[in-house]
N, C-alpha and C. Protein backbone atom coordinates (compact mmCIF):
# COMPACT_ATOMS: atom_id res chain seq x y z
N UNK A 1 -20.90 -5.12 5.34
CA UNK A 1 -21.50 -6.25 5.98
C UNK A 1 -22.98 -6.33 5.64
N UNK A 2 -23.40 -4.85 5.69
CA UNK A 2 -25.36 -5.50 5.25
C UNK A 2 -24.87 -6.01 4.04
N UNK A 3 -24.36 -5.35 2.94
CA UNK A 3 -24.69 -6.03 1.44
C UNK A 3 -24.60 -7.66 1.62
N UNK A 4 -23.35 -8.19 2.08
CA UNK A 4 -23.00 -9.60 2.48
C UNK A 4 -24.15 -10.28 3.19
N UNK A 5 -25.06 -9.93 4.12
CA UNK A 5 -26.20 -10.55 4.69
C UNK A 5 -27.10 -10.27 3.64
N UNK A 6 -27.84 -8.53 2.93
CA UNK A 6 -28.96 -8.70 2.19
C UNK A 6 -28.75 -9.60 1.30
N UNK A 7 -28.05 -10.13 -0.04
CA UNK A 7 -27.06 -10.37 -0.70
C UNK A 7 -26.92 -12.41 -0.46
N UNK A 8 -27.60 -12.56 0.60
CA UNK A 8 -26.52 -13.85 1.47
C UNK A 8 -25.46 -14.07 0.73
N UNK A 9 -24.45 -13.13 1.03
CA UNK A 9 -22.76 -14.15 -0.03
C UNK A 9 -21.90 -13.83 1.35
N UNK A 10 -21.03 -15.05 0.58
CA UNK A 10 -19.56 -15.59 1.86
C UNK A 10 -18.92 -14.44 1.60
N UNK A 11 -18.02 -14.44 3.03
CA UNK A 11 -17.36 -13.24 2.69
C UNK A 11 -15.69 -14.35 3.59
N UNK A 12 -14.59 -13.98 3.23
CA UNK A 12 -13.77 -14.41 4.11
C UNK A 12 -12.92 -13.55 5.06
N UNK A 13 -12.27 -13.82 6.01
CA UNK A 13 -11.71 -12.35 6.78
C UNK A 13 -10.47 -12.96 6.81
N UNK A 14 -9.49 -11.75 6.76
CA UNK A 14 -8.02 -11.68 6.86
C UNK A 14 -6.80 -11.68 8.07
N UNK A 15 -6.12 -11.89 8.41
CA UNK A 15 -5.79 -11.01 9.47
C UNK A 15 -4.27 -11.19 8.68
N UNK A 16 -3.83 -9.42 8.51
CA UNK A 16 -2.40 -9.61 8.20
C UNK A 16 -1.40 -8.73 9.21
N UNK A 17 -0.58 -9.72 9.07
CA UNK A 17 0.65 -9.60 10.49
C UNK A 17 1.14 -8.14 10.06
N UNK A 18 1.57 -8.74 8.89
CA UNK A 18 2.87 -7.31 8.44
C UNK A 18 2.39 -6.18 7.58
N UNK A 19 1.29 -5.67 8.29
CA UNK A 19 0.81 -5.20 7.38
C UNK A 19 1.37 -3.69 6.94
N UNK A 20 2.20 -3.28 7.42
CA UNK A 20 2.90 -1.93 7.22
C UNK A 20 4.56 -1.96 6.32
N UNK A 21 4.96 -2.98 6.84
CA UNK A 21 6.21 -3.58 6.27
C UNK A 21 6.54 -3.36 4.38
N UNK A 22 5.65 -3.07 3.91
CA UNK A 22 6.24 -3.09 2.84
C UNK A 22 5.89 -0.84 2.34
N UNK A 23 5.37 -0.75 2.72
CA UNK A 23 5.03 1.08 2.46
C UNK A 23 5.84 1.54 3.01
N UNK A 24 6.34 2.10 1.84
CA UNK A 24 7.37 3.41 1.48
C UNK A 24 6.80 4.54 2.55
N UNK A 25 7.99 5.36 3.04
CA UNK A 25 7.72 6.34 3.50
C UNK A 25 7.97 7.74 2.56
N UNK A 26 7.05 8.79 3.11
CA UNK A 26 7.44 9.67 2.21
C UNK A 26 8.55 10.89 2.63
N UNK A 27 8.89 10.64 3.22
CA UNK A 27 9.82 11.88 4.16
C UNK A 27 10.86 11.11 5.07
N UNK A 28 11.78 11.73 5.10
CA UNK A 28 13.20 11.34 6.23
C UNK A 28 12.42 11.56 7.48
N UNK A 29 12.78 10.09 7.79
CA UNK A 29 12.35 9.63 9.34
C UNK A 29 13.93 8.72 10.08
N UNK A 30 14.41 9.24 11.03
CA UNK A 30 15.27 9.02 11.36
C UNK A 30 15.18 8.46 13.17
N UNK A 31 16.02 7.32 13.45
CA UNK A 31 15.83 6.88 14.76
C UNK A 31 16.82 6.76 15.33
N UNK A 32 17.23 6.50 16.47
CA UNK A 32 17.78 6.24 17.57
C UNK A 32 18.24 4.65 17.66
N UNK A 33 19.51 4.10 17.56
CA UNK A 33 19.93 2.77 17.31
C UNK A 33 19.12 2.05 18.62
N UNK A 34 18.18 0.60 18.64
CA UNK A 34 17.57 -0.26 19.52
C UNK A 34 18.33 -0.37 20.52
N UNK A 35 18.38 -0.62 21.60
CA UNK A 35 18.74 -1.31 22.79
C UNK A 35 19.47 -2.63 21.88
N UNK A 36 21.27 -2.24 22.74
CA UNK A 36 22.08 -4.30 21.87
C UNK A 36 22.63 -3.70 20.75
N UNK A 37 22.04 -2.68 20.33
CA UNK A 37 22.72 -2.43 18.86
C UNK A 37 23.26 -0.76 18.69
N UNK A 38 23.57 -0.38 19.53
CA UNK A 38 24.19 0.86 20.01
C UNK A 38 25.64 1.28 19.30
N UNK A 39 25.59 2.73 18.62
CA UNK A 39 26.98 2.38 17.57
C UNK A 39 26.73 4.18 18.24
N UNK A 40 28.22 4.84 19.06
CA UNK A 40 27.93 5.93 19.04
C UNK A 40 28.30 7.06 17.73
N UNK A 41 27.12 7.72 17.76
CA UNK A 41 27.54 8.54 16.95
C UNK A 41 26.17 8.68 15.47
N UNK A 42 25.69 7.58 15.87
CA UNK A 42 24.77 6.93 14.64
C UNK A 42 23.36 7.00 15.19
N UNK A 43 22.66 7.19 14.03
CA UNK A 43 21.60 7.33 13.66
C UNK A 43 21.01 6.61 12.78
N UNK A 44 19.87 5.78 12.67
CA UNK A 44 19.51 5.04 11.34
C UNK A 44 17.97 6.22 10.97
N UNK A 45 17.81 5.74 9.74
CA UNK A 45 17.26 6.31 8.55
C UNK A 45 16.13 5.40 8.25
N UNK A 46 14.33 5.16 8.41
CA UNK A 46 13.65 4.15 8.06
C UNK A 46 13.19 4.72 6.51
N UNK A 47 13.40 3.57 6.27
CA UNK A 47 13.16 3.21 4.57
C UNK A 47 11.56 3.28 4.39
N UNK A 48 11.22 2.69 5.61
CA UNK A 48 9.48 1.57 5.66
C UNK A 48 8.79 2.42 6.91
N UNK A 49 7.52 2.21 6.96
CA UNK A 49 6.64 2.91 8.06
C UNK A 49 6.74 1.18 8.96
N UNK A 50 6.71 2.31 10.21
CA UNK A 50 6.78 1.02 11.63
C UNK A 50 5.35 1.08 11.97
N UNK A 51 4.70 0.15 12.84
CA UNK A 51 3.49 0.42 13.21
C UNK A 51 3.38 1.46 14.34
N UNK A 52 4.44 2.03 14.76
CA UNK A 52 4.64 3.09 15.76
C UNK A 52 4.01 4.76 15.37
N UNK A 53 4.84 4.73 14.05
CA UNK A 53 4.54 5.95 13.23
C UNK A 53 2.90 6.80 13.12
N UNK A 54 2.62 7.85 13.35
CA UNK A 54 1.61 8.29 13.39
C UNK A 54 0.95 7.95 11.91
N UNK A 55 1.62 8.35 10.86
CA UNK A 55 1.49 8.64 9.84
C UNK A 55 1.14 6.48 8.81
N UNK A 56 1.49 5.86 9.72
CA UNK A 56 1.58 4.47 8.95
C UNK A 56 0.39 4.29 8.51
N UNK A 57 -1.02 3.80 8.78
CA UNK A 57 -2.09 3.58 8.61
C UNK A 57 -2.45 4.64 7.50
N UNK A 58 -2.30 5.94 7.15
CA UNK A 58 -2.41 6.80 6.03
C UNK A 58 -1.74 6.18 4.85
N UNK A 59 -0.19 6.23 5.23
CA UNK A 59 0.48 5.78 4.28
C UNK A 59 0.12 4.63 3.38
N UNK A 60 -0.79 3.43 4.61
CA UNK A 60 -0.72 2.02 3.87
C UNK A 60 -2.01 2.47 3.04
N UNK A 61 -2.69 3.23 3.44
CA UNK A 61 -4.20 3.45 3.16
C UNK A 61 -4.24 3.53 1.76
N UNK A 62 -3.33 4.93 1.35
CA UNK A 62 -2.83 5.14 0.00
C UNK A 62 -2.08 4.62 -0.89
N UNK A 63 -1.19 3.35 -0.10
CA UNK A 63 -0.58 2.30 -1.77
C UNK A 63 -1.41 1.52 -1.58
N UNK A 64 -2.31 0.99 -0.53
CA UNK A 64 -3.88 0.49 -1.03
C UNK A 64 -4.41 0.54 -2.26
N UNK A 65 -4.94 2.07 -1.80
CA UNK A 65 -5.60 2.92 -2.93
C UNK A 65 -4.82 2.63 -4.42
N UNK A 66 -3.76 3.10 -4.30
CA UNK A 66 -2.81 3.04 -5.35
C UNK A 66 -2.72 1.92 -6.34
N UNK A 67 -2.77 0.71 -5.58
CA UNK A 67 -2.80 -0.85 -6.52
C UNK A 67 -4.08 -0.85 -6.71
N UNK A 68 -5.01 -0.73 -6.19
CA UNK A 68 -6.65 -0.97 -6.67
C UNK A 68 -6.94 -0.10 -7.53
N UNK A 69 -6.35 1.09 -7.56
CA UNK A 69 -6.84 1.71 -8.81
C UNK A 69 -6.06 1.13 -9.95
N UNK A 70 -5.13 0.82 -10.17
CA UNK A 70 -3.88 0.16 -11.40
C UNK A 70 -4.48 -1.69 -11.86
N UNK A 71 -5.50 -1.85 -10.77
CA UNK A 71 -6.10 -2.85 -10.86
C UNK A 71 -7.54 -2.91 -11.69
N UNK A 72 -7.53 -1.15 -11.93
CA UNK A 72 -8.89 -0.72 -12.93
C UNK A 72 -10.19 -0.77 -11.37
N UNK A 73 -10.11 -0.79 -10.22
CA UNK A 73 -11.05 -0.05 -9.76
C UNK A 73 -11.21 1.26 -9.19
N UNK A 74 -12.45 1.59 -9.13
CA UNK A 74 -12.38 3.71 -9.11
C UNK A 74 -12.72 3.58 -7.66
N UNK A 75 -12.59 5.12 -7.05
CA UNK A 75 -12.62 5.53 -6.09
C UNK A 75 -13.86 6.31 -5.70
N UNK A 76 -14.58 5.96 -4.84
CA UNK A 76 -16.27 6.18 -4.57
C UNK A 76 -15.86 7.31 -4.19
N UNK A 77 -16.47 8.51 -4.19
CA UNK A 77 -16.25 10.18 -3.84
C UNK A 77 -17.91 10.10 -2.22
């Protein structure tokens, strides 16, 4: 934000809904069928990080990271 004020340039802001929905998880994460959708015996398997997950916000952090670098930008140390 200072650079954007010293700088005076527009900046625009985002707000994204889904923002976890598409990151891969890296490890078997397994749940408990929802309330309505009850099958005994069963267990489902998430493919995707929920916004519940401790671990989601890391996860998204890093295929972030991941496309911006494949996009040719580096990573400030």
């Amino acid at each position: 934000m200072v650079i954007i004020i010293k700088f005076d340039l527009e900046t625009v802001q985002f707000n994204v809904i889904n923002t976890f929905i598409y990151t891969l998880i890296d490890r078997d994460i397994f749940i408990k069928t929802p309330p309505g959708y009850h099958t005994p015996g069963k267990v489902l398997k998430l493919l995707k990080v929920l916004y519940s997950l401790r671990r989601s916000p890391f996860l998204w952090q890093r295929n972030l990271t991941n496309i911006f670098e494949e996009l040719g930008f580096k990573v400030i140390p």
